[in-house]
Protein backbone atom coordinates (compact mmCIF):
# COMPACT_ATOMS: atom_id res chain seq x y z
CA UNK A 1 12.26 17.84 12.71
CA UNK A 2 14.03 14.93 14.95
CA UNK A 3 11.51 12.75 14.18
CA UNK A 4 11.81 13.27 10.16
CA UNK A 5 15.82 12.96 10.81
CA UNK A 6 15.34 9.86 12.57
CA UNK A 7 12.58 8.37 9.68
CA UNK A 8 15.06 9.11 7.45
CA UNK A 9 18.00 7.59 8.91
CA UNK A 10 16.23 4.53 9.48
CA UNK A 11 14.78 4.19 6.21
CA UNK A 12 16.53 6.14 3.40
CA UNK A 13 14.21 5.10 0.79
CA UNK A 14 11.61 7.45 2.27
CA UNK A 15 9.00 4.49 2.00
CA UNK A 16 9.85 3.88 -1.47
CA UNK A 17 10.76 0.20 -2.57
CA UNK A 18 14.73 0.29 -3.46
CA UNK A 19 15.88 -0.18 -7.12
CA UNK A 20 17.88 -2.74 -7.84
CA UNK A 21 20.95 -0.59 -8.10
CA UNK A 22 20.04 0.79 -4.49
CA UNK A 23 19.69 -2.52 -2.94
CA UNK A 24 23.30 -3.67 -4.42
CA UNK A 25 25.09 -0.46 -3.24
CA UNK A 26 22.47 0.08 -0.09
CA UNK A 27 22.03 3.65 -0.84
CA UNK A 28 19.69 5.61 -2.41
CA UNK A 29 20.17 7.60 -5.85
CA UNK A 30 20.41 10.90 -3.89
CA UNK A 31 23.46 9.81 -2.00
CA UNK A 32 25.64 9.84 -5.42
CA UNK A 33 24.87 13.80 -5.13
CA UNK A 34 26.29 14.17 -1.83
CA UNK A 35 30.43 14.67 -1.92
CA UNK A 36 30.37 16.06 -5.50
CA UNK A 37 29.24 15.26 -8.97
CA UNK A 38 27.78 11.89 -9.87
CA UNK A 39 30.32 9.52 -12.44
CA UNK A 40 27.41 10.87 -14.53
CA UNK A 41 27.40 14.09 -14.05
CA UNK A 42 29.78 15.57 -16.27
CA UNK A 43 28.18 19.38 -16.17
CA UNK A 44 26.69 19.66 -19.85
CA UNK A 45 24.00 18.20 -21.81
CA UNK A 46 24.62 14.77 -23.02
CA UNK A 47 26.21 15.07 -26.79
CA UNK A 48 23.27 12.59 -28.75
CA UNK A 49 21.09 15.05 -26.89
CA UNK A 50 22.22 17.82 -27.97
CA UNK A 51 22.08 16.10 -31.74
CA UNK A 52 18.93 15.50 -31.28
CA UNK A 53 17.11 18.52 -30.09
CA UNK A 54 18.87 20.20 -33.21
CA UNK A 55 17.26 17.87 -35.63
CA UNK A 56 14.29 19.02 -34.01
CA UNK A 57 14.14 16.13 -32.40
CA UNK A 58 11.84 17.38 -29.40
CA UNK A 59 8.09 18.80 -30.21
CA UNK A 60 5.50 19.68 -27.57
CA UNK A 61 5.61 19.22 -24.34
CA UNK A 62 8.64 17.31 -22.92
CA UNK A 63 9.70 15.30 -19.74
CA UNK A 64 12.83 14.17 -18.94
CA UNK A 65 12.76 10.74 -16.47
CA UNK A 66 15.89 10.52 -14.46
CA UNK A 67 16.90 14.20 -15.36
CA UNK A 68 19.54 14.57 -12.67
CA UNK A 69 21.17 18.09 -12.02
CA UNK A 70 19.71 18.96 -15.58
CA UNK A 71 21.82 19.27 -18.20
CA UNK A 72 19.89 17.91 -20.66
CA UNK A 73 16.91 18.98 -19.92
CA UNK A 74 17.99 22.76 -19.28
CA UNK A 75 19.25 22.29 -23.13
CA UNK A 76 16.09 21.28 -24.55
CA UNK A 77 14.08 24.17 -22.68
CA UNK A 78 16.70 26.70 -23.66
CA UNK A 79 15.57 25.79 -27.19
CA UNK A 80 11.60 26.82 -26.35
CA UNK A 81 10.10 23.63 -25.35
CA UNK A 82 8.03 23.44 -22.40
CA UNK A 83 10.21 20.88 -20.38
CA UNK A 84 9.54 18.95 -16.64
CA UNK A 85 12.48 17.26 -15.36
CA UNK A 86 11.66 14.65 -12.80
CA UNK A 87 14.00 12.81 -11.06
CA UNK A 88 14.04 10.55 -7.35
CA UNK A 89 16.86 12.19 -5.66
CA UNK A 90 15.90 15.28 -4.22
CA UNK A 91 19.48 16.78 -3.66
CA UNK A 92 19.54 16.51 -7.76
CA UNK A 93 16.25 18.00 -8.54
CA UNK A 94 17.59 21.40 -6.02
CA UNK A 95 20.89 21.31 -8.05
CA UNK A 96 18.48 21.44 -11.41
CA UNK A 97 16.22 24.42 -9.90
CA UNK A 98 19.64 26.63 -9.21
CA UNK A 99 21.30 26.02 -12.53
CA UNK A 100 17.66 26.95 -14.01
CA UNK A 101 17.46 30.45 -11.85
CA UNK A 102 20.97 31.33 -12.51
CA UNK A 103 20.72 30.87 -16.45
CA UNK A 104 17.36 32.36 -16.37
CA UNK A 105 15.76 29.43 -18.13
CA UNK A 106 11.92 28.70 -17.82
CA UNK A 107 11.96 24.89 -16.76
CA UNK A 108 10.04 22.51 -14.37
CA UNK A 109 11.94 20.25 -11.80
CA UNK A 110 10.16 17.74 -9.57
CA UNK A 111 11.08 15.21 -7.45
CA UNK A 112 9.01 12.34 -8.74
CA UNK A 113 9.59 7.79 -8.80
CA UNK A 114 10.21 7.08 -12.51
CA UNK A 115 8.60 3.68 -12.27
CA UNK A 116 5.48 5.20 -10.87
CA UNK A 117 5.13 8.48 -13.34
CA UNK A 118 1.15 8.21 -13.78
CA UNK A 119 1.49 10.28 -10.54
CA UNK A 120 2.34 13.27 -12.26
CA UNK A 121 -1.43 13.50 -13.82
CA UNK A 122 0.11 14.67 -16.50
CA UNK A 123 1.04 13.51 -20.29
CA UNK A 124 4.08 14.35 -22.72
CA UNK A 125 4.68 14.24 -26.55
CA UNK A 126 8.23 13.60 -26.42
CA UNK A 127 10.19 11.77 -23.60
CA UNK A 128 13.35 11.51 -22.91
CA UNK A 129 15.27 8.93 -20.49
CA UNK A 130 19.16 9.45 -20.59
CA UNK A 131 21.15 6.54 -18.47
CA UNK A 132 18.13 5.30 -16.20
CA UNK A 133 16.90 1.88 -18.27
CA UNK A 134 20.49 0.34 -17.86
CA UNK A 135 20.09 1.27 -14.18
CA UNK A 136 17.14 -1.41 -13.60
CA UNK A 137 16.76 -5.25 -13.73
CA UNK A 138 14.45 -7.11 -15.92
CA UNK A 139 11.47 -6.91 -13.81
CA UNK A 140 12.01 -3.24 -13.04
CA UNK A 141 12.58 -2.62 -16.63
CA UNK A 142 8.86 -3.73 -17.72
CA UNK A 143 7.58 -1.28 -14.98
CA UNK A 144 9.30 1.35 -16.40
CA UNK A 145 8.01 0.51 -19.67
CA UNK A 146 4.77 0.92 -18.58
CA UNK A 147 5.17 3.82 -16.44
CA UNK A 148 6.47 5.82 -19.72
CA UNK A 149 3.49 4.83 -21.38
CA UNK A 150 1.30 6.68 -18.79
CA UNK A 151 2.50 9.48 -19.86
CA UNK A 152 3.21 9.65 -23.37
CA UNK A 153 0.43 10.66 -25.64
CA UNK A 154 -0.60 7.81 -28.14
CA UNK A 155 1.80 8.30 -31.25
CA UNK A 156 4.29 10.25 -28.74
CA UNK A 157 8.26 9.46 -29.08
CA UNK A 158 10.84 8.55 -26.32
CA UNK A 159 13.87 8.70 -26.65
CA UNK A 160 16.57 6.34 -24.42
CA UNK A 161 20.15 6.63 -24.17
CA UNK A 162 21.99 3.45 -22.30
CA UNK A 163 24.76 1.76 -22.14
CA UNK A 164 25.33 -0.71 -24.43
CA UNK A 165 26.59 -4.33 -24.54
CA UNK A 166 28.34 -3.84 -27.93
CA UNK A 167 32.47 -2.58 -27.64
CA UNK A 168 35.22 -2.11 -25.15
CA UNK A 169 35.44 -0.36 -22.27
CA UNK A 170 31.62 -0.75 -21.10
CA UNK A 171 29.46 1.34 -18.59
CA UNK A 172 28.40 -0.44 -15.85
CA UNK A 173 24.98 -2.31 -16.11
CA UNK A 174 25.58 -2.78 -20.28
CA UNK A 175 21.90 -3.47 -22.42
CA UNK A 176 21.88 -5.19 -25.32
CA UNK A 177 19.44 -4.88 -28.27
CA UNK A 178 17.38 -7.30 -27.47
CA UNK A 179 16.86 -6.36 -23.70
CA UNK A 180 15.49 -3.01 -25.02
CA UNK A 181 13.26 -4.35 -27.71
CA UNK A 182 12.16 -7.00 -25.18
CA UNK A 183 11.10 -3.94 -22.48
CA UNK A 184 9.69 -1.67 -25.18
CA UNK A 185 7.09 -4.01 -27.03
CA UNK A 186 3.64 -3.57 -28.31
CA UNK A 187 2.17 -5.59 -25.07
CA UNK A 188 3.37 -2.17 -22.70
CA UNK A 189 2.21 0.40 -25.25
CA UNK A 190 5.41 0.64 -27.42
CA UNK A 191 7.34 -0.28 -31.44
CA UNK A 192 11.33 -0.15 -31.17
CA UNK A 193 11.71 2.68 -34.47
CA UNK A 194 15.31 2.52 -34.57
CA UNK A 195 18.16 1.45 -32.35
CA UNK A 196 21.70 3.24 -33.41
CA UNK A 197 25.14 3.01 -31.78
CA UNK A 198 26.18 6.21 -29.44
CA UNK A 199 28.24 7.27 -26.70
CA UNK A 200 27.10 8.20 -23.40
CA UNK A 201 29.91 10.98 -21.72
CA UNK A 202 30.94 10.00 -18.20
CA UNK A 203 33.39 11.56 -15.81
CA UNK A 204 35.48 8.23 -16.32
CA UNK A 205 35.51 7.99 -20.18
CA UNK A 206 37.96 9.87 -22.20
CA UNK A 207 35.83 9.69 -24.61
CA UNK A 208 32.52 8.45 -23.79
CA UNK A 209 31.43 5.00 -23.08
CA UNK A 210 29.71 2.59 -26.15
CA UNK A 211 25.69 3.15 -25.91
CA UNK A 212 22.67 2.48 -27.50
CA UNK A 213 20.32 5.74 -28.65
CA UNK A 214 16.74 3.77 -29.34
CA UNK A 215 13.81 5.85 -31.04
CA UNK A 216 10.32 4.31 -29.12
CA UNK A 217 6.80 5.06 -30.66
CA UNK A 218 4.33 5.43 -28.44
CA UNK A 219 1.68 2.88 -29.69
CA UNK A 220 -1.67 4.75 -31.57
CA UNK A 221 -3.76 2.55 -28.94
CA UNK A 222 -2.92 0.13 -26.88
CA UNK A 223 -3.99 -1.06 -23.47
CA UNK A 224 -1.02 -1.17 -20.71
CA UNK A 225 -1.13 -3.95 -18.15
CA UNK A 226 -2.58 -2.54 -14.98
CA UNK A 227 -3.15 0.87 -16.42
CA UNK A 228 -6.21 -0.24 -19.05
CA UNK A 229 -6.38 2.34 -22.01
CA UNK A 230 -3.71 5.20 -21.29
CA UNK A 231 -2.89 8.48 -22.94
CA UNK A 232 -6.41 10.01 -23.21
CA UNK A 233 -7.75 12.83 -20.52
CA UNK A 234 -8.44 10.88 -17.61
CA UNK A 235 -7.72 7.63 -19.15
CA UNK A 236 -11.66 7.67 -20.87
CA UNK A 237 -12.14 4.84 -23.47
CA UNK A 238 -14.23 5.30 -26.14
């Protein structure tokens, strides 16, 4: 047990290569769930979620990268889909597990890197990432990209809520239009369907903070640099 204490003390990343967010604040994500709720955390499922999922917005088997304590993912399963949150900070993914025993809801947590998903072995029609893209750099954000597109079944959808570049009173780390579409192109398995103004609720917004709500199709078939042909059992061409 000393000897974990110590490996983690001396590198908090557990081995894991920082984000750019964690190398400008030189913590890890699961420090923001240490003294209290996360600026993101605001204790219920994100509105446009919430839209969403009752447009029937969510169909098969869902994954939510980034989940958090799991708000948003806890609403979608609520509603019968089979749901896996996943997100890197442990202390988050514990938080998630509780809130799913005490309201009795039938939901997966895991601890699991968002830029390396292909780990999970496993594959999702509809995918959800709610405040993580704005959280990496441009180089981060095509490994993302790709990492989605290991696990979304050809002709799949994900859905990403950021914060956008477009009004006052911007989150931190704004996107703008063309950063998504320029992350979510046909060369890492993806088409841009539709990208529509939103609000993203934060514990420091009266009333949200401006955000983008993009609608990704998971290419038919595509090959994803590094990955080859993606989305089939075991990754088999044919």
């Amino acid at each position: 047990m000393q000897e974990r204490s110590e490996s983690l003390a001396d590198d908090p990343f557990g081995g894991r290569h920082p984000t750019s967010h964690e190398r400008m604040t030189g913590l890890p994500w699961d420090a923001s769930y240490h003294d209290g709720p996360a600026p993101w955390d605001v204790g219920r499922p994100q509105p446009a979620i919430v839209r969403l999922a009752s447009e029937g917005g969510f169909t098969g088997a869902v994954l939510d990268a980034g989940c958090g304590t799991g708000e948003n993912a806890l609403h979608v399963a609520s509603l019968g889909s089979p749901v896996l949150g996943v997100d890197v900070a442990e202390t988050a993914v514990a938080i998630a597990r509780a809130k799913a025993g005490d309201r009795g809801i039938a939901v997966e947590f895991a601890a699991a890197d968002a830029l390396h998903l292909e780990r999970l072995g496993r594959r999702f029609e509809t995918v959800l990432d709610c405040g993580l893209f704005h959280t990496f750099d441009g180089d981060e954000r095509s490994e993302f990209a790709t990492s989605l597109a290991s696990v979304t079944e050809h002709g799949g959808t994900l859905y990403v809520l950021c914060f956008s570049d477009d009004g006052p009173d911007a989150g931190p780390h704004p996107v703008s239009q063309d950063e998504l579409r320029a992350a979510f192109n046909p060369g890492s398995g993806w088409k841009v369907a539709t990208i529509e103004p939103d609000r993203v609720q934060t514990r420091y917004h009266d009333d949200g903070a401006p955000a983008w709500l993009a609608t990704i199709r998971r290419n038919q078939t595509s090959a994803v640099p590094g990955l080859g042909v993606v989305g089939r059992p075991n990754g088999s061409r044919r």
